[in-house]
PDB file of N, CA and C in Angstrom:
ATOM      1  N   UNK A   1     159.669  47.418 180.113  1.00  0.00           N
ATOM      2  CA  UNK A   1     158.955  48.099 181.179  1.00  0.00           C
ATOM      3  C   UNK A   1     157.776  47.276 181.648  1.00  0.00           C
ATOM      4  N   UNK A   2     157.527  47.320 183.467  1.00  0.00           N
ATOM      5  CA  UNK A   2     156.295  46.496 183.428  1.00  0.00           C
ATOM      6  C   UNK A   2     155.368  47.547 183.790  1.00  0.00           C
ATOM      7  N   UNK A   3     153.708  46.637 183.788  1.00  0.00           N
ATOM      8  CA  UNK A   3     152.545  47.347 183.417  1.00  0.00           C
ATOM      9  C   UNK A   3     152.484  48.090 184.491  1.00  0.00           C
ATOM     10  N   UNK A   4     151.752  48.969 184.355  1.00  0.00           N
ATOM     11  CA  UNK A   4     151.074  50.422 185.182  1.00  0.00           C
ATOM     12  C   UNK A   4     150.194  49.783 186.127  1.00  0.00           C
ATOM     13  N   UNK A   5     149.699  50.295 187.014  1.00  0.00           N
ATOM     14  CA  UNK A   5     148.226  50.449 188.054  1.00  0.00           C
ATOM     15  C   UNK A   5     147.523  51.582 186.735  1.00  0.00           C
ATOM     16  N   UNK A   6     146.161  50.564 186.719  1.00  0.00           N
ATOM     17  CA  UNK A   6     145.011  51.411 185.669  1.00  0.00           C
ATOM     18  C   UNK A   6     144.762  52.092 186.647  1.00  0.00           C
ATOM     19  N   UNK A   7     144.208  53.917 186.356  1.00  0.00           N
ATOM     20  CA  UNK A   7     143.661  54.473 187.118  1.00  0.00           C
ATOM     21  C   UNK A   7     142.012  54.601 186.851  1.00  0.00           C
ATOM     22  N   UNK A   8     141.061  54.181 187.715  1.00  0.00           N
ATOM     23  CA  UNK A   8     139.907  54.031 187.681  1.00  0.00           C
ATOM     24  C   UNK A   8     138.879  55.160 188.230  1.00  0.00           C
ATOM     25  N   UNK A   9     138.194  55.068 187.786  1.00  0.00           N
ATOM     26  CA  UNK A   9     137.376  56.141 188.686  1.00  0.00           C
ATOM     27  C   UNK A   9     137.132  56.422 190.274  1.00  0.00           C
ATOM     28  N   UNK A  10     135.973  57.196 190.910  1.00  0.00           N
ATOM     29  CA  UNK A  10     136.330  57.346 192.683  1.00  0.00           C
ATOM     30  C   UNK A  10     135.525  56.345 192.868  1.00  0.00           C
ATOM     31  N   UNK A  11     136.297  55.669 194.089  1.00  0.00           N
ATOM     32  CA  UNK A  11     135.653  54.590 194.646  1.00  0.00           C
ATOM     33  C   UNK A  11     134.675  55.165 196.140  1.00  0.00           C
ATOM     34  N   UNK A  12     133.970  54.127 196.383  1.00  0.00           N
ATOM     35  CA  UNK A  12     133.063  54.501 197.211  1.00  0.00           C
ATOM     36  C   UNK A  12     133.566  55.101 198.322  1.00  0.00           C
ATOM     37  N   UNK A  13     134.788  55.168 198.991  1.00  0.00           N
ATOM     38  CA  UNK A  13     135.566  55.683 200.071  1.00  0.00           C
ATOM     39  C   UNK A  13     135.593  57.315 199.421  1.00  0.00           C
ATOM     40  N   UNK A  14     135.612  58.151 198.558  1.00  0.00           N
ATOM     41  CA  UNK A  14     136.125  58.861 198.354  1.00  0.00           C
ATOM     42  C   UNK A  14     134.801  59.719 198.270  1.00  0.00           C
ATOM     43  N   UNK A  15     133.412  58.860 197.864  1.00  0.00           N
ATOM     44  CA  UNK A  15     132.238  59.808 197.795  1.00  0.00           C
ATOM     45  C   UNK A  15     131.623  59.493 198.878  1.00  0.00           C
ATOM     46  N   UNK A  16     131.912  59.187 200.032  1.00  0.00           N
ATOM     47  CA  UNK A  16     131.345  58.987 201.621  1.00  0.00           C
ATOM     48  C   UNK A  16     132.335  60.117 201.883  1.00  0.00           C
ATOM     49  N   UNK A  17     133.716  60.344 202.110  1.00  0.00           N
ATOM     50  CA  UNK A  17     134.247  61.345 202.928  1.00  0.00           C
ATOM     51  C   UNK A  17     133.898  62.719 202.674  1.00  0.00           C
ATOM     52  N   UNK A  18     133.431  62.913 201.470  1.00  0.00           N
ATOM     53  CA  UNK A  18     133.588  64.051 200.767  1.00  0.00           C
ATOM     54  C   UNK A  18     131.847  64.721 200.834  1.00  0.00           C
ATOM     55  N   UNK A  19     131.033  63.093 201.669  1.00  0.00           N
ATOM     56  CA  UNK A  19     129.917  63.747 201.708  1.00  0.00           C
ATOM     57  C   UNK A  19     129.481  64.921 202.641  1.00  0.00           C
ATOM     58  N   UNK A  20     128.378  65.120 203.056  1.00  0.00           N
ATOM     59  CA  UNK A  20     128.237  66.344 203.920  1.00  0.00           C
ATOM     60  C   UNK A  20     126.980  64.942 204.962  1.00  0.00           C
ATOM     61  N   UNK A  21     127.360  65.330 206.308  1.00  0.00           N
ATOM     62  CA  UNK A  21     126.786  64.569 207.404  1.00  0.00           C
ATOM     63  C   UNK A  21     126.087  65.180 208.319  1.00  0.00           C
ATOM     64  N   UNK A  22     124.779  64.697 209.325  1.00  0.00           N
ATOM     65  CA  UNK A  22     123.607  65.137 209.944  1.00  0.00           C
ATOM     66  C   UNK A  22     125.097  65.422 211.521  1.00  0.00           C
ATOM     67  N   UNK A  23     124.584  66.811 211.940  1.00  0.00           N
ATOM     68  CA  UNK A  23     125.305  67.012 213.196  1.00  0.00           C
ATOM     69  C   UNK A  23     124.418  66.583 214.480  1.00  0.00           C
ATOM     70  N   UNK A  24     125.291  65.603 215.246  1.00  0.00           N
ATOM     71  CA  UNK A  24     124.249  65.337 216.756  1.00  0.00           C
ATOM     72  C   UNK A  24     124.308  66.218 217.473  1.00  0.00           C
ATOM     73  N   UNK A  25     124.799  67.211 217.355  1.00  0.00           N
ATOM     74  CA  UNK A  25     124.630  68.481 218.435  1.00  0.00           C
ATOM     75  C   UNK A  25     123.396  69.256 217.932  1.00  0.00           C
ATOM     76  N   UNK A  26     123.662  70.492 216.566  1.00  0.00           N
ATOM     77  CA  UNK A  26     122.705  70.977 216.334  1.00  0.00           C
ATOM     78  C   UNK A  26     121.733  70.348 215.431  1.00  0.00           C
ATOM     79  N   UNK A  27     122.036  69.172 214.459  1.00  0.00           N
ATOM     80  CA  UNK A  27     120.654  68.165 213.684  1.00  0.00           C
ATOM     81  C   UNK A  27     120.781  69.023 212.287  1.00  0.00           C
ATOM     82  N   UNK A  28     121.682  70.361 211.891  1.00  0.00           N
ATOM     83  CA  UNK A  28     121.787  70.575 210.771  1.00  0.00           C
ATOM     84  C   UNK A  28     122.628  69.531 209.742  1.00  0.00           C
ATOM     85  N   UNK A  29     122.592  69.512 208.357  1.00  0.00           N
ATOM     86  CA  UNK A  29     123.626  68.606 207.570  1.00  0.00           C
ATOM     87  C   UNK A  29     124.985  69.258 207.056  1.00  0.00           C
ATOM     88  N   UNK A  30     125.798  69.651 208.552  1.00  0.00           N
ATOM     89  CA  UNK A  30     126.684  70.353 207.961  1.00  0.00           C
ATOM     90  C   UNK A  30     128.055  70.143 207.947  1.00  0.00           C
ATOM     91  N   UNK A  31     128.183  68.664 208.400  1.00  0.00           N
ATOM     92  CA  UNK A  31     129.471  68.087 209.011  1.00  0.00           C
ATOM     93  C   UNK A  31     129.869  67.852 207.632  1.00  0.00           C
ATOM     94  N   UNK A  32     131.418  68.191 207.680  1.00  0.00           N
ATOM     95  CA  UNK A  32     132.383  67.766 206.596  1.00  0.00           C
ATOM     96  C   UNK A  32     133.777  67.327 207.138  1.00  0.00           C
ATOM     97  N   UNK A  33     134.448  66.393 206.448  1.00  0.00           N
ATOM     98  CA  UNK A  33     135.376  65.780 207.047  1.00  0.00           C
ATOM     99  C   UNK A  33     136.678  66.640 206.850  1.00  0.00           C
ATOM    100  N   UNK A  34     137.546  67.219 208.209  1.00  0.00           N
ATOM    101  CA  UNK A  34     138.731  68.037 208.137  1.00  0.00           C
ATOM    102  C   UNK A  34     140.087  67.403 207.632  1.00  0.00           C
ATOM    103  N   UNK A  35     140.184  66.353 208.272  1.00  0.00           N
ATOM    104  CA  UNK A  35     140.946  65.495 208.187  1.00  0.00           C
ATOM    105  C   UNK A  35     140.708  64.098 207.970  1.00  0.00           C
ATOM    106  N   UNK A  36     141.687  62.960 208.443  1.00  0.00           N
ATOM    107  CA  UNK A  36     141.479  61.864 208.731  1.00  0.00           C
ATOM    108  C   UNK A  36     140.640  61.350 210.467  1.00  0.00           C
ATOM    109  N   UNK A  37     139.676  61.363 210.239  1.00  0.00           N
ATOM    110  CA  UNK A  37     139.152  60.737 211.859  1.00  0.00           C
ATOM    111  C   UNK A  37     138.143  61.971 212.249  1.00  0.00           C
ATOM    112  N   UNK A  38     138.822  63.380 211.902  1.00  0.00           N
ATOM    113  CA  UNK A  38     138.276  64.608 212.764  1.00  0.00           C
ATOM    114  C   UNK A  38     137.007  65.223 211.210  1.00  0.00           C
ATOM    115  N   UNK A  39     136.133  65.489 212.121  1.00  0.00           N
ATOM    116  CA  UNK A  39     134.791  65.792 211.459  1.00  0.00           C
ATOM    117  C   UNK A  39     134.193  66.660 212.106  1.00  0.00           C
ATOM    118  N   UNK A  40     134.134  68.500 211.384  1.00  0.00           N
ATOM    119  CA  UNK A  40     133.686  69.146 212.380  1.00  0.00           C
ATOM    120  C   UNK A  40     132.121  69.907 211.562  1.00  0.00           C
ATOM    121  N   UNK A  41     131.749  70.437 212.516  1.00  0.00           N
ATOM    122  CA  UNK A  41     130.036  70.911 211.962  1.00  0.00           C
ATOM    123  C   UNK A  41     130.499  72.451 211.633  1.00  0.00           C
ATOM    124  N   UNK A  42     129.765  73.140 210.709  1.00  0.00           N
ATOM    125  CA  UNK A  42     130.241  74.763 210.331  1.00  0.00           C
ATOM    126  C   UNK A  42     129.264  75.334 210.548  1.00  0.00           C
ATOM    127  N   UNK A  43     128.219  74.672 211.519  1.00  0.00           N
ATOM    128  CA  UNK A  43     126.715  75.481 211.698  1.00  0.00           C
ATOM    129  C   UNK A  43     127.079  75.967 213.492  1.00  0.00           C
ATOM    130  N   UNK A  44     127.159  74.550 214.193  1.00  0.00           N
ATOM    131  CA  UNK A  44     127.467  74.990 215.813  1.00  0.00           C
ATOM    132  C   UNK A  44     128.896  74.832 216.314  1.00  0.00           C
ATOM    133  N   UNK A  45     129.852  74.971 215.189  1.00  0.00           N
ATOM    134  CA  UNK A  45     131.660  74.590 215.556  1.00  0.00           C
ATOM    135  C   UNK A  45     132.382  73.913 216.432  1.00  0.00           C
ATOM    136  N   UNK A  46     131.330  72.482 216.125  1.00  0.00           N
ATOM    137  CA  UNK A  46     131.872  71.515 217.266  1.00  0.00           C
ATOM    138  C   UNK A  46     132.613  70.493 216.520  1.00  0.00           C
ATOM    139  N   UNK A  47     133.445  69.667 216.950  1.00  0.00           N
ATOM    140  CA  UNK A  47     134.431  69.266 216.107  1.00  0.00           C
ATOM    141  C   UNK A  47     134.443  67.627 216.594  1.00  0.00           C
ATOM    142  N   UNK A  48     134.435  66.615 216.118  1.00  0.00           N
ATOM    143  CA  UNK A  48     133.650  65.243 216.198  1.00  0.00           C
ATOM    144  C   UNK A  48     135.246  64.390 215.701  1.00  0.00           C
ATOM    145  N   UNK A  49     135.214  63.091 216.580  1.00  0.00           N
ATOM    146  CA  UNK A  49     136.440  62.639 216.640  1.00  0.00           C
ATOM    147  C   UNK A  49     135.450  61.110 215.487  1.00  0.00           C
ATOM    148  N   UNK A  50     135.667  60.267 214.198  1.00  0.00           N
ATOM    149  CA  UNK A  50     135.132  59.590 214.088  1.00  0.00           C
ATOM    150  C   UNK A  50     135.831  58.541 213.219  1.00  0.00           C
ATOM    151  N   UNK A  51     135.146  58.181 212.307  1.00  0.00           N
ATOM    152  CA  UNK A  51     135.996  56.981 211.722  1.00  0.00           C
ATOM    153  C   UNK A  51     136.676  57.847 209.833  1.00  0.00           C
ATOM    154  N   UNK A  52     137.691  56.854 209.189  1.00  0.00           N
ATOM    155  CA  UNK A  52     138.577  57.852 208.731  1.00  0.00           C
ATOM    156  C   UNK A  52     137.584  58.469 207.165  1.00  0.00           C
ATOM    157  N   UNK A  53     136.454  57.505 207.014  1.00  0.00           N
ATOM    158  CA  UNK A  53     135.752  57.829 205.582  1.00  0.00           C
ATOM    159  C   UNK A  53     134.003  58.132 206.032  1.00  0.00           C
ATOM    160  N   UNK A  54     133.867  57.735 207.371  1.00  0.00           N
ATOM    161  CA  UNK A  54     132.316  57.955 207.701  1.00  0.00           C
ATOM    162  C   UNK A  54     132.301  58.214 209.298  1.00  0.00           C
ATOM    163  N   UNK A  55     131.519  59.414 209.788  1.00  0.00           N
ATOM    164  CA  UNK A  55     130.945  60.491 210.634  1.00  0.00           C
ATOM    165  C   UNK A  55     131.160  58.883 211.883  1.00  0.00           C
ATOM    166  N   UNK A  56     130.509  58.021 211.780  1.00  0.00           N
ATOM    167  CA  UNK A  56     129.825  56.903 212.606  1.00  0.00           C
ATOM    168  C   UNK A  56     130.442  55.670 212.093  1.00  0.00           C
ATOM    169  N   UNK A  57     131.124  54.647 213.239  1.00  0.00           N
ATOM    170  CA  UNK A  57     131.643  53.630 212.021  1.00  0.00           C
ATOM    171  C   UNK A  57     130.691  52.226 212.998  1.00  0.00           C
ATOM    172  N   UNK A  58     131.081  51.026 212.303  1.00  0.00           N
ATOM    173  CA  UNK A  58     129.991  50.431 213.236  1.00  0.00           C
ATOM    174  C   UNK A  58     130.529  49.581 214.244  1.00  0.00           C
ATOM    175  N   UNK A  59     131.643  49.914 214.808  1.00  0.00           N
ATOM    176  CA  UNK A  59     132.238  49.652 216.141  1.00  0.00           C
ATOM    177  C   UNK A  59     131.829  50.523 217.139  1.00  0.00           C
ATOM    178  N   UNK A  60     131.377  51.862 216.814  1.00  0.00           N
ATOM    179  CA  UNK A  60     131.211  53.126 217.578  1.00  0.00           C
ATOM    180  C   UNK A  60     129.794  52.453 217.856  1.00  0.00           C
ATOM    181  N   UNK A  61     128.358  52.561 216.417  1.00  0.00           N
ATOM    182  CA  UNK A  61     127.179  52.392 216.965  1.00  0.00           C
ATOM    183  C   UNK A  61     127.070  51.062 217.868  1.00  0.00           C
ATOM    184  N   UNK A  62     128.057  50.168 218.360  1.00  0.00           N
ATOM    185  CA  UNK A  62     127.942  48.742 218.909  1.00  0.00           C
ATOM    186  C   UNK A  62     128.453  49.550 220.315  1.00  0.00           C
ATOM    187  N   UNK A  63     129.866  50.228 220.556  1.00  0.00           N
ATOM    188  CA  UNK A  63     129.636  50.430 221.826  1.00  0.00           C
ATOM    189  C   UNK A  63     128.659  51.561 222.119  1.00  0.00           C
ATOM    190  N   UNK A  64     127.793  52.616 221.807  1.00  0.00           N
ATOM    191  CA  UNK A  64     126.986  52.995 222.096  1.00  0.00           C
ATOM    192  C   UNK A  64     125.880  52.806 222.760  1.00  0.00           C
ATOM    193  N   UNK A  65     125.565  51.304 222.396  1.00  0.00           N
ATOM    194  CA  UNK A  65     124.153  50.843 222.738  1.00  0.00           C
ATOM    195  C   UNK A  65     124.851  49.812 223.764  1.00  0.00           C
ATOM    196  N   UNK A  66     125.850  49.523 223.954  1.00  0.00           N
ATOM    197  CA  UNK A  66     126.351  48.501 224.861  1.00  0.00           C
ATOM    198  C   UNK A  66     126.613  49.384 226.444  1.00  0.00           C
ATOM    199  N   UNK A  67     127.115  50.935 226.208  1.00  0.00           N
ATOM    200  CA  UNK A  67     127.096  51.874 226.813  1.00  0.00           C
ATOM    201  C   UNK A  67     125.574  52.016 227.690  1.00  0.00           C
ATOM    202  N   UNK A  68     124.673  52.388 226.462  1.00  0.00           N
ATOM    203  CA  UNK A  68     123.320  52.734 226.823  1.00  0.00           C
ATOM    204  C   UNK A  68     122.424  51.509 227.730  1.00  0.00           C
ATOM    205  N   UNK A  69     123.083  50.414 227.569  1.00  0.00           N
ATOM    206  CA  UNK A  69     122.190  49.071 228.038  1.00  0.00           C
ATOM    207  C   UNK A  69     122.933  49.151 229.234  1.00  0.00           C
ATOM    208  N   UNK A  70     124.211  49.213 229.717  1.00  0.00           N
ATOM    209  CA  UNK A  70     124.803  49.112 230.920  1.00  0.00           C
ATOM    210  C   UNK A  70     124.737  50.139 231.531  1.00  0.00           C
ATOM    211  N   UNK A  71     124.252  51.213 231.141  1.00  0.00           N
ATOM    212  CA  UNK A  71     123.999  52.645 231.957  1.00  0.00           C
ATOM    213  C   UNK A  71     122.232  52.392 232.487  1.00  0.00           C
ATOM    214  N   UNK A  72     121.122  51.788 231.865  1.00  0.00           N
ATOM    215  CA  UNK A  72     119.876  50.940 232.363  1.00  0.00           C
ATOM    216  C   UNK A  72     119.825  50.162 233.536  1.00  0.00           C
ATOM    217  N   UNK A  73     121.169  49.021 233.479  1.00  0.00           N
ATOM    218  CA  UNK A  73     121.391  48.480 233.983  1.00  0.00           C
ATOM    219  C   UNK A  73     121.737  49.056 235.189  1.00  0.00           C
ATOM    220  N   UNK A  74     122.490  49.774 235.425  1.00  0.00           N
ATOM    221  CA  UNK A  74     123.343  50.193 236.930  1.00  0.00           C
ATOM    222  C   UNK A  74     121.782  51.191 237.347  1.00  0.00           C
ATOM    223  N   UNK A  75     121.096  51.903 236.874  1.00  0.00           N
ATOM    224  CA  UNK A  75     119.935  52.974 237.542  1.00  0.00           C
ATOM    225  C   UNK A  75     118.744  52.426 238.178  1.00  0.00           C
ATOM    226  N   UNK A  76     118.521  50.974 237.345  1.00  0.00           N
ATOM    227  CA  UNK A  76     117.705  49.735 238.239  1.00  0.00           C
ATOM    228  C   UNK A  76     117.898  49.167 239.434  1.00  0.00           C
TER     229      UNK A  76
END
C-alpha cells in the first residue's frame, strides 16, 4: 500500500472564511461567508459578491481606486 496525505490542522484559508467581516453598507461586523464568492450581512440583509476565502480580495481594492481616480479624472 502507498502512503496517505497526513491530515494537518486548519490552514489559514479556512480561519479567514469562517471569520466574521466589517459590512460597507451598515459598518456592523456581521458578514459571514454563504457560500463560495457570496458574503451576506445578517444585520442590513445585503448580500456581497467577493473573493472565495476573503470579503475584499486585492484585485477588487486595485480596481476600486483605479475606478475612483478615473471617476476624478472625467469631473475635472
Amino acid at each position: 500500500m502507498s502512503k496517505r496525505t497526513k491530515k494537518v490542522g486548519i490552514s489559514g484559508k479556512e480561519v479567514s472564511q469562517h471569520a466574521r467581516y466589517t459590512c460597507t453598507f451598515c459598518g456592523k461586523n456581521t458578514v459571514r461567508r454563504s457560500s463560495v464568492g457570496i458574503w451576506s450581512c445578517k444585520a442590513c440583509k445585503k448580500t456581497l459578491a467577493g473573493g472565495a476565502y476573503t470579503v475584499s480580495t486585492p484585485a477588487a481594492a486595485a480596481m476600486r481606486s483605479t475606478l475612483r481616480r478615473l471617476r476624478e479624472i472625467t469631473e475635472v
